[in-house]
C-alpha atoms as a PDB file:
ATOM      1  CA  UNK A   1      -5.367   2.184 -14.932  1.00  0.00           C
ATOM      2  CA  UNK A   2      -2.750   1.520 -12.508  1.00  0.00           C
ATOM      3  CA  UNK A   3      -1.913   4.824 -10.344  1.00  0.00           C
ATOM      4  CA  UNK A   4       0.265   5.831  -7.382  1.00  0.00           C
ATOM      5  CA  UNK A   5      -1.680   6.487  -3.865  1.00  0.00           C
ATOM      6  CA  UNK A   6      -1.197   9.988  -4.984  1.00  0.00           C
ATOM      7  CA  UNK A   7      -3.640   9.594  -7.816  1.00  0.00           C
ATOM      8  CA  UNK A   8      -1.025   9.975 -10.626  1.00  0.00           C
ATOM      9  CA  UNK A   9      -0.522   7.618 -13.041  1.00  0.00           C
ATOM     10  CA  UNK A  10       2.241   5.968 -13.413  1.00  0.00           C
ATOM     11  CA  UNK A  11       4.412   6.985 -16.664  1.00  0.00           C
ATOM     12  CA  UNK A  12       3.960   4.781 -19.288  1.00  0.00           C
ATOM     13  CA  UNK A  13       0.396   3.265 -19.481  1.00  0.00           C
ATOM     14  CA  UNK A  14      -2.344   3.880 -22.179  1.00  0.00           C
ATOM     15  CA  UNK A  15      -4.856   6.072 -22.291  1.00  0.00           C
ATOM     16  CA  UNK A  16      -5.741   9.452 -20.868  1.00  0.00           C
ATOM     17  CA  UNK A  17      -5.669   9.963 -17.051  1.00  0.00           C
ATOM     18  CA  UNK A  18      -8.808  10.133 -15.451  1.00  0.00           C
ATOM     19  CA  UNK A  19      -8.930  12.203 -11.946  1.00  0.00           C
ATOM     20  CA  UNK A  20      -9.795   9.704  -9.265  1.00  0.00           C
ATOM     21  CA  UNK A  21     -12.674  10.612  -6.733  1.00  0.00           C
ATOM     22  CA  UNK A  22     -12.317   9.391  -3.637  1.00  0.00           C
ATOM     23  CA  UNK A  23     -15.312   9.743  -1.339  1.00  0.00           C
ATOM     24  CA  UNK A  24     -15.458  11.891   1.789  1.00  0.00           C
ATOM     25  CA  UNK A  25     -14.502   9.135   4.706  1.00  0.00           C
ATOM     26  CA  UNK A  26     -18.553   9.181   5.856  1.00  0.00           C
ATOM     27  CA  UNK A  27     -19.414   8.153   2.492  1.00  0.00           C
ATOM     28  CA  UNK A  28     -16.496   5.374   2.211  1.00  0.00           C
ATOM     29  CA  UNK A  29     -17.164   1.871   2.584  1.00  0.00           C
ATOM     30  CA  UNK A  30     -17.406   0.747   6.570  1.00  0.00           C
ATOM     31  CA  UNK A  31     -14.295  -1.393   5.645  1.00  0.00           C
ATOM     32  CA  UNK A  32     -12.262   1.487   3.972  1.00  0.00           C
ATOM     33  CA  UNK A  33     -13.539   3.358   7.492  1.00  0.00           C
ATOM     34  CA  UNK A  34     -12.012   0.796   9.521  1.00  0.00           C
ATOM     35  CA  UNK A  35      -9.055   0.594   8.150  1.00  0.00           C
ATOM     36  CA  UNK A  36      -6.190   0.582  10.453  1.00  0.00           C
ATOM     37  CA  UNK A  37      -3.738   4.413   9.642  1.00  0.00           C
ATOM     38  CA  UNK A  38      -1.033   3.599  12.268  1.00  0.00           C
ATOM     39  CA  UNK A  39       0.859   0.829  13.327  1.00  0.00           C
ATOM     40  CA  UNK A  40      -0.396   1.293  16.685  1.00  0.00           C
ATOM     41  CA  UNK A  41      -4.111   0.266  15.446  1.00  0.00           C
ATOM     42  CA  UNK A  42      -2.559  -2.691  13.543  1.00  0.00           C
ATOM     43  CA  UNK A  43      -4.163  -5.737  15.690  1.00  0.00           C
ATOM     44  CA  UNK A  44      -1.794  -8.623  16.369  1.00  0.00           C
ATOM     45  CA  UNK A  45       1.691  -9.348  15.760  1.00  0.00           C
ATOM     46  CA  UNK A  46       2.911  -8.282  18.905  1.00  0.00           C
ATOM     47  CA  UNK A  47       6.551  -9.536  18.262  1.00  0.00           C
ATOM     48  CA  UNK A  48       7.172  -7.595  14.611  1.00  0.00           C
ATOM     49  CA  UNK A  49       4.989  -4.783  15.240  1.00  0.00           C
ATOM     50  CA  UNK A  50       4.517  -4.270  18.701  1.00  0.00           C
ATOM     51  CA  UNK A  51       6.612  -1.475  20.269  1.00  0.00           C
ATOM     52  CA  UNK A  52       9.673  -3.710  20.577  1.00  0.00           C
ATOM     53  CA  UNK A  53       9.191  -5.683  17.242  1.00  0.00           C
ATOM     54  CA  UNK A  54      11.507  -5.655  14.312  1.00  0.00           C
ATOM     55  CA  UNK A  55       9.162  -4.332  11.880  1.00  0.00           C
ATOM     56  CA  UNK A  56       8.095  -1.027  13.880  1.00  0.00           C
ATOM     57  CA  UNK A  57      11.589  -0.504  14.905  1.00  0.00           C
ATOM     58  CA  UNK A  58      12.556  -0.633  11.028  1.00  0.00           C
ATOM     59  CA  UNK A  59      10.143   1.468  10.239  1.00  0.00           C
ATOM     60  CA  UNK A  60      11.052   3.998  12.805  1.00  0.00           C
ATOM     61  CA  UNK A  61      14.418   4.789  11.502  1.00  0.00           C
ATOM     62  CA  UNK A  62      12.725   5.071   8.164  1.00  0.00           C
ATOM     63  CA  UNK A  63      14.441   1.759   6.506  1.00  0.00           C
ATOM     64  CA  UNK A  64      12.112  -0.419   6.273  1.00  0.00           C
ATOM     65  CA  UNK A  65      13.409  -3.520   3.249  1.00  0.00           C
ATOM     66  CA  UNK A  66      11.180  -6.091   1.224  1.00  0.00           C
ATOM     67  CA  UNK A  67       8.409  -7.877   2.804  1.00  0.00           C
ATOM     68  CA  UNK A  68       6.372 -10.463   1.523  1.00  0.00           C
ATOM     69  CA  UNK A  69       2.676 -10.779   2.585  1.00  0.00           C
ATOM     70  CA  UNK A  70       0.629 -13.845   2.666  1.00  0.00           C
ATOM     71  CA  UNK A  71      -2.171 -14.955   3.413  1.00  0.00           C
ATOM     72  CA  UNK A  72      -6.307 -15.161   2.630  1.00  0.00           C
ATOM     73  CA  UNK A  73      -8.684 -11.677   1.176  1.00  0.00           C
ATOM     74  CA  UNK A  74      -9.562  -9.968   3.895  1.00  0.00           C
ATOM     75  CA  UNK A  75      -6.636 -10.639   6.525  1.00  0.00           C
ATOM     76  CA  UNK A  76      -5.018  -7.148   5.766  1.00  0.00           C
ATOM     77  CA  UNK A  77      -2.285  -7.499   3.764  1.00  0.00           C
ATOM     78  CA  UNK A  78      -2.987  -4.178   1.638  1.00  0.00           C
ATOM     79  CA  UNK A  79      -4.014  -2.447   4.858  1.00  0.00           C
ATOM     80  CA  UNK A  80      -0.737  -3.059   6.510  1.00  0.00           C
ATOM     81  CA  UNK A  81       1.205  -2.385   3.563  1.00  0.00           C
ATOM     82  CA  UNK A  82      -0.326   1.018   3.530  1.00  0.00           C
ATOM     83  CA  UNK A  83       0.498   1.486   6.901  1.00  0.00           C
ATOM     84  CA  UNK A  84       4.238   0.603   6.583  1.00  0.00           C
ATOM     85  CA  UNK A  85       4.393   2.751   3.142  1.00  0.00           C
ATOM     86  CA  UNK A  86       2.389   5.716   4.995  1.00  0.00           C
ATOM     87  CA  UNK A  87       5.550   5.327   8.380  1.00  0.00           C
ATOM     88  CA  UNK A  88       8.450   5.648   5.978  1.00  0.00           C
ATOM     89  CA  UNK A  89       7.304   8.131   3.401  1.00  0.00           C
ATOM     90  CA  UNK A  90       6.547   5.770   0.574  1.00  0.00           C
ATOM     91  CA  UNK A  91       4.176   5.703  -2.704  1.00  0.00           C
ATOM     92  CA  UNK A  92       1.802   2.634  -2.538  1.00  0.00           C
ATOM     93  CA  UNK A  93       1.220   1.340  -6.051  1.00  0.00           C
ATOM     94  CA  UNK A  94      -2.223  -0.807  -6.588  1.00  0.00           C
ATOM     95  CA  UNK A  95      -2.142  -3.979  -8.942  1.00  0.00           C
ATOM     96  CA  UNK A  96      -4.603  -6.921  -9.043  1.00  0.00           C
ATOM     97  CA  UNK A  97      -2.597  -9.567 -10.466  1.00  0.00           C
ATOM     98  CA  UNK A  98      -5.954 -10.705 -12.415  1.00  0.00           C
ATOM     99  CA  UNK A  99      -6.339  -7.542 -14.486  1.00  0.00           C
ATOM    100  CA  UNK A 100      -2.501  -6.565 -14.597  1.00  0.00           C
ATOM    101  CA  UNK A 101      -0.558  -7.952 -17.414  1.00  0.00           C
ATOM    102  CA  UNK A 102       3.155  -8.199 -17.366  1.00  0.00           C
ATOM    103  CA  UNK A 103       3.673  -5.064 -19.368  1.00  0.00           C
ATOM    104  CA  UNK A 104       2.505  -3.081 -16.071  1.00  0.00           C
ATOM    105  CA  UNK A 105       3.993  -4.708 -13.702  1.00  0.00           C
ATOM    106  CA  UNK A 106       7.419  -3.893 -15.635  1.00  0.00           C
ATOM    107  CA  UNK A 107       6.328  -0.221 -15.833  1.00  0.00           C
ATOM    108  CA  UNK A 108       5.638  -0.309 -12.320  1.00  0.00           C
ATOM    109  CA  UNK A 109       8.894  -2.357 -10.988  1.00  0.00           C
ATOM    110  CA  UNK A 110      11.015   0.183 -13.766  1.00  0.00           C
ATOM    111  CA  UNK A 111       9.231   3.262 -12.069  1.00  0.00           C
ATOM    112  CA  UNK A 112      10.551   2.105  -8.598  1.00  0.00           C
ATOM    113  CA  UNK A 113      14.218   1.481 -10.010  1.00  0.00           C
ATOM    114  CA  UNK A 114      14.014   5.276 -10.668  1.00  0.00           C
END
């Protein structure tokens, strides 16, 4: 099921909506624990995120456009996307382009348009 950081689903997708448990943080993952929640605990960077960067200073004013990430698992792509989402107010919406077919990614890219 895809779902909103929220926990909702997202209208549109099959099947009943099951509440998501999410553990408390002692019991979560040491990765999900280390997790950066700010920008200021966002390692690296320096010249988009860094107190004078582009990025930070978007995201400070609350206007914060596209932005493609790239690169290998693990370098923190999701985790900085959550961060930026998190600094202007926005839902975070979870697809793995494996198990996603293109039926939910339209529901989810028709969501946003609302």
């Amino acid at each position: 099921m895809v779902t909103r950081r929220s926990g909702r689903p997202l209208a549109g997708f099959a099947g009943t909506p099951q509440p998501i448990f999410v553990p408390p943080p002692e019991r979560q993952p040491l990765a999900a624990r280390m997790r950066p929640r700010s920008l200021d605990e966002v390692v690296g960077h320096e010249q988009l995120i860094g107190e004078r960067g582009a990025i930070r200073r978007a995201v400070e004013m609350g206007r914060l456009g596209s932005i493609l990430l790239w690169g290998p698992p693990g370098s923190g792509k999701t985790s900085l996307a959550r961060v930026l989402a998190d600094g202007i107010g926005a839902d975070v919406v979870t697809i793995s382009a494996v198990m996603s077919g293109v039926a939910e990614i339209r529901a989810v890219v028709a969501e946003a348009r609302e």
